[in-house]
C-alpha atoms as a PDB file:
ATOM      1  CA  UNK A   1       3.377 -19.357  39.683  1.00  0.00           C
ATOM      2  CA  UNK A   2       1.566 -17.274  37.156  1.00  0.00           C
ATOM      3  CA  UNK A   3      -1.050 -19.015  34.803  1.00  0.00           C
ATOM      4  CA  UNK A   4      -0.447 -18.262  30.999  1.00  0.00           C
ATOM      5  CA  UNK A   5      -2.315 -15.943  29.194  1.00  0.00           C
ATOM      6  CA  UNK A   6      -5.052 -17.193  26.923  1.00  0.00           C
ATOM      7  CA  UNK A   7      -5.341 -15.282  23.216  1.00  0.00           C
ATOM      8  CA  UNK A   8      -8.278 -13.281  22.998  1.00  0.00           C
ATOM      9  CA  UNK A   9     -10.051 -13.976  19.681  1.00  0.00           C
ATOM     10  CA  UNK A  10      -9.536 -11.934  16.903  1.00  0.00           C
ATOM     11  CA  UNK A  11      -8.184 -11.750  13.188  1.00  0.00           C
ATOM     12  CA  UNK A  12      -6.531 -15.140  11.801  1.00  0.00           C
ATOM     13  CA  UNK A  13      -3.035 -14.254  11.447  1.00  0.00           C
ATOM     14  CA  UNK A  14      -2.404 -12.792   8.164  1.00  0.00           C
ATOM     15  CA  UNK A  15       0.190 -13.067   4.930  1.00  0.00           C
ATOM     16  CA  UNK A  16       2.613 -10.688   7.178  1.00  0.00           C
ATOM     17  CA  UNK A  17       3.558 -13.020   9.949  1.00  0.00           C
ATOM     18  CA  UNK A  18       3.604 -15.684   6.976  1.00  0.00           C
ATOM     19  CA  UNK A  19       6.997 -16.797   6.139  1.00  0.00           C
ATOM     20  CA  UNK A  20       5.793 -17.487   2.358  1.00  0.00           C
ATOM     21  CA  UNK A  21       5.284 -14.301   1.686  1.00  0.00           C
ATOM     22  CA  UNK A  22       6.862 -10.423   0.993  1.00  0.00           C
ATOM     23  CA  UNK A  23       5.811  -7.638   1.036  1.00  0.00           C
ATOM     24  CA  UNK A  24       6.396  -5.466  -2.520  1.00  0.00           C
ATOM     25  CA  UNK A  25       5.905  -1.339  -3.731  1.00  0.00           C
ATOM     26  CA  UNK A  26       5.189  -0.467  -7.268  1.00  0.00           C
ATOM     27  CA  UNK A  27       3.736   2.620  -8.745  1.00  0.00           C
ATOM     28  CA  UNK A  28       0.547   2.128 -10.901  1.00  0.00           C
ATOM     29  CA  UNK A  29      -1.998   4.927 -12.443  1.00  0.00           C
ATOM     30  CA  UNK A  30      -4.407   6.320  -9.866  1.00  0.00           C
ATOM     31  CA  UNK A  31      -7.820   5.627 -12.489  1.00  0.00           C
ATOM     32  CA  UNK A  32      -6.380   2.097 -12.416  1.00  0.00           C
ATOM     33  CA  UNK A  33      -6.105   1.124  -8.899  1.00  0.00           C
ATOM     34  CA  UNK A  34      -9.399   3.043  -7.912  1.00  0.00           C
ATOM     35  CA  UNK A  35     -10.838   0.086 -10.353  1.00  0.00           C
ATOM     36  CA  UNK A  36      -8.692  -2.113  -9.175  1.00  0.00           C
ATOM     37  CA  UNK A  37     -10.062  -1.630  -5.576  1.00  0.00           C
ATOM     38  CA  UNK A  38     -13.760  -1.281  -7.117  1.00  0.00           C
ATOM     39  CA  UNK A  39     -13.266  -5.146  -8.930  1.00  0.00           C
ATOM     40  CA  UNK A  40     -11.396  -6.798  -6.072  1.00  0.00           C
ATOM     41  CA  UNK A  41     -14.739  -5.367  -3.677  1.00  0.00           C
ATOM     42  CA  UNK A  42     -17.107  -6.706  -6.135  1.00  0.00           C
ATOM     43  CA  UNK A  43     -15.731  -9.727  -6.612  1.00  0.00           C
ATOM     44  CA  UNK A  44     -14.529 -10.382  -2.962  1.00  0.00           C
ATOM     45  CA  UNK A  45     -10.350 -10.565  -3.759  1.00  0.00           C
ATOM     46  CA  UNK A  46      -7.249  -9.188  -2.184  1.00  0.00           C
ATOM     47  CA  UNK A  47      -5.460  -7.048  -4.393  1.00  0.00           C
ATOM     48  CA  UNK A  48      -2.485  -8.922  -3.676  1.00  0.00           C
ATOM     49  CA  UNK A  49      -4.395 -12.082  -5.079  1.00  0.00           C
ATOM     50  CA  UNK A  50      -4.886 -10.667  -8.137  1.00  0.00           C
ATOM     51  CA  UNK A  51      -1.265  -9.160  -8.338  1.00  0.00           C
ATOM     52  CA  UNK A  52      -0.166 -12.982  -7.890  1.00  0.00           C
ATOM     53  CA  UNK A  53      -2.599 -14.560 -10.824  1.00  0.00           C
ATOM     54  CA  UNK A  54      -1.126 -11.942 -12.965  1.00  0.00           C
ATOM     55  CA  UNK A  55       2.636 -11.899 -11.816  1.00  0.00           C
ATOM     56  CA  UNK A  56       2.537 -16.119 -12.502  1.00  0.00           C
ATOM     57  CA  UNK A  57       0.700 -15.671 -15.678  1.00  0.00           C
ATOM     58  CA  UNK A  58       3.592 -12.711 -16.794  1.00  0.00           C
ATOM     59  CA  UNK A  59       6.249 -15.311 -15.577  1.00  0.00           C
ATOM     60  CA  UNK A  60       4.721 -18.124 -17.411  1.00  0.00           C
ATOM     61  CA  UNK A  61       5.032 -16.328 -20.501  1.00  0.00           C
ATOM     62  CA  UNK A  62       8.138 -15.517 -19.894  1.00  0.00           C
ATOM     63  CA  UNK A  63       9.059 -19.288 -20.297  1.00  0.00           C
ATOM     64  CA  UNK A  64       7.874 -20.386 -23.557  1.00  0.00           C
ATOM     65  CA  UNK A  65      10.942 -21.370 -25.983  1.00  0.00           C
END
C-alpha cells in the first residue's frame, strides 16, 4: 500500500484558495498605480489591502442618512 505524500514547505496558502475572497478588474491611471505599488512597498501592504480600507470606507459613506 502506498504511503501518502507529505507537502513540501512552501508559500502559506493565499486569498485565492480562500473562500472569503474574489478576485476583481478595474482600470486606474498608470502615474497612480506606479505610486500605488511604490506606497504599498514602503509601507509593507498588499494592494488589495488597501483597495479593501478604501472600498469599506466608500461603502460606509455610502450609509449615512
Amino acid at each position: 500500500m502506498p504511503t501518502p505524500r507529505k507537502r513540501k514547505p512552501g508559500r502559506p496558502p493565499g486569498k485565492k484558495s480562500d473562500p472569503n475572497y474574489v478576485q476583481v478588474t478595474g482600470y486606474v491611471k498608470r502615474e497612480t498605480y506606479r505610486a500605488l505599488k511604490i506606497r504599498c512597498f514602503q509601507e509593507d501592504l498588499e494592494i488589495s489591502e488597501v483597495m479593501q480600507i478604501l472600498i469599506d470606507k466608500w461603502l460606509e459613506s455610502r450609509n449615512l442618512p
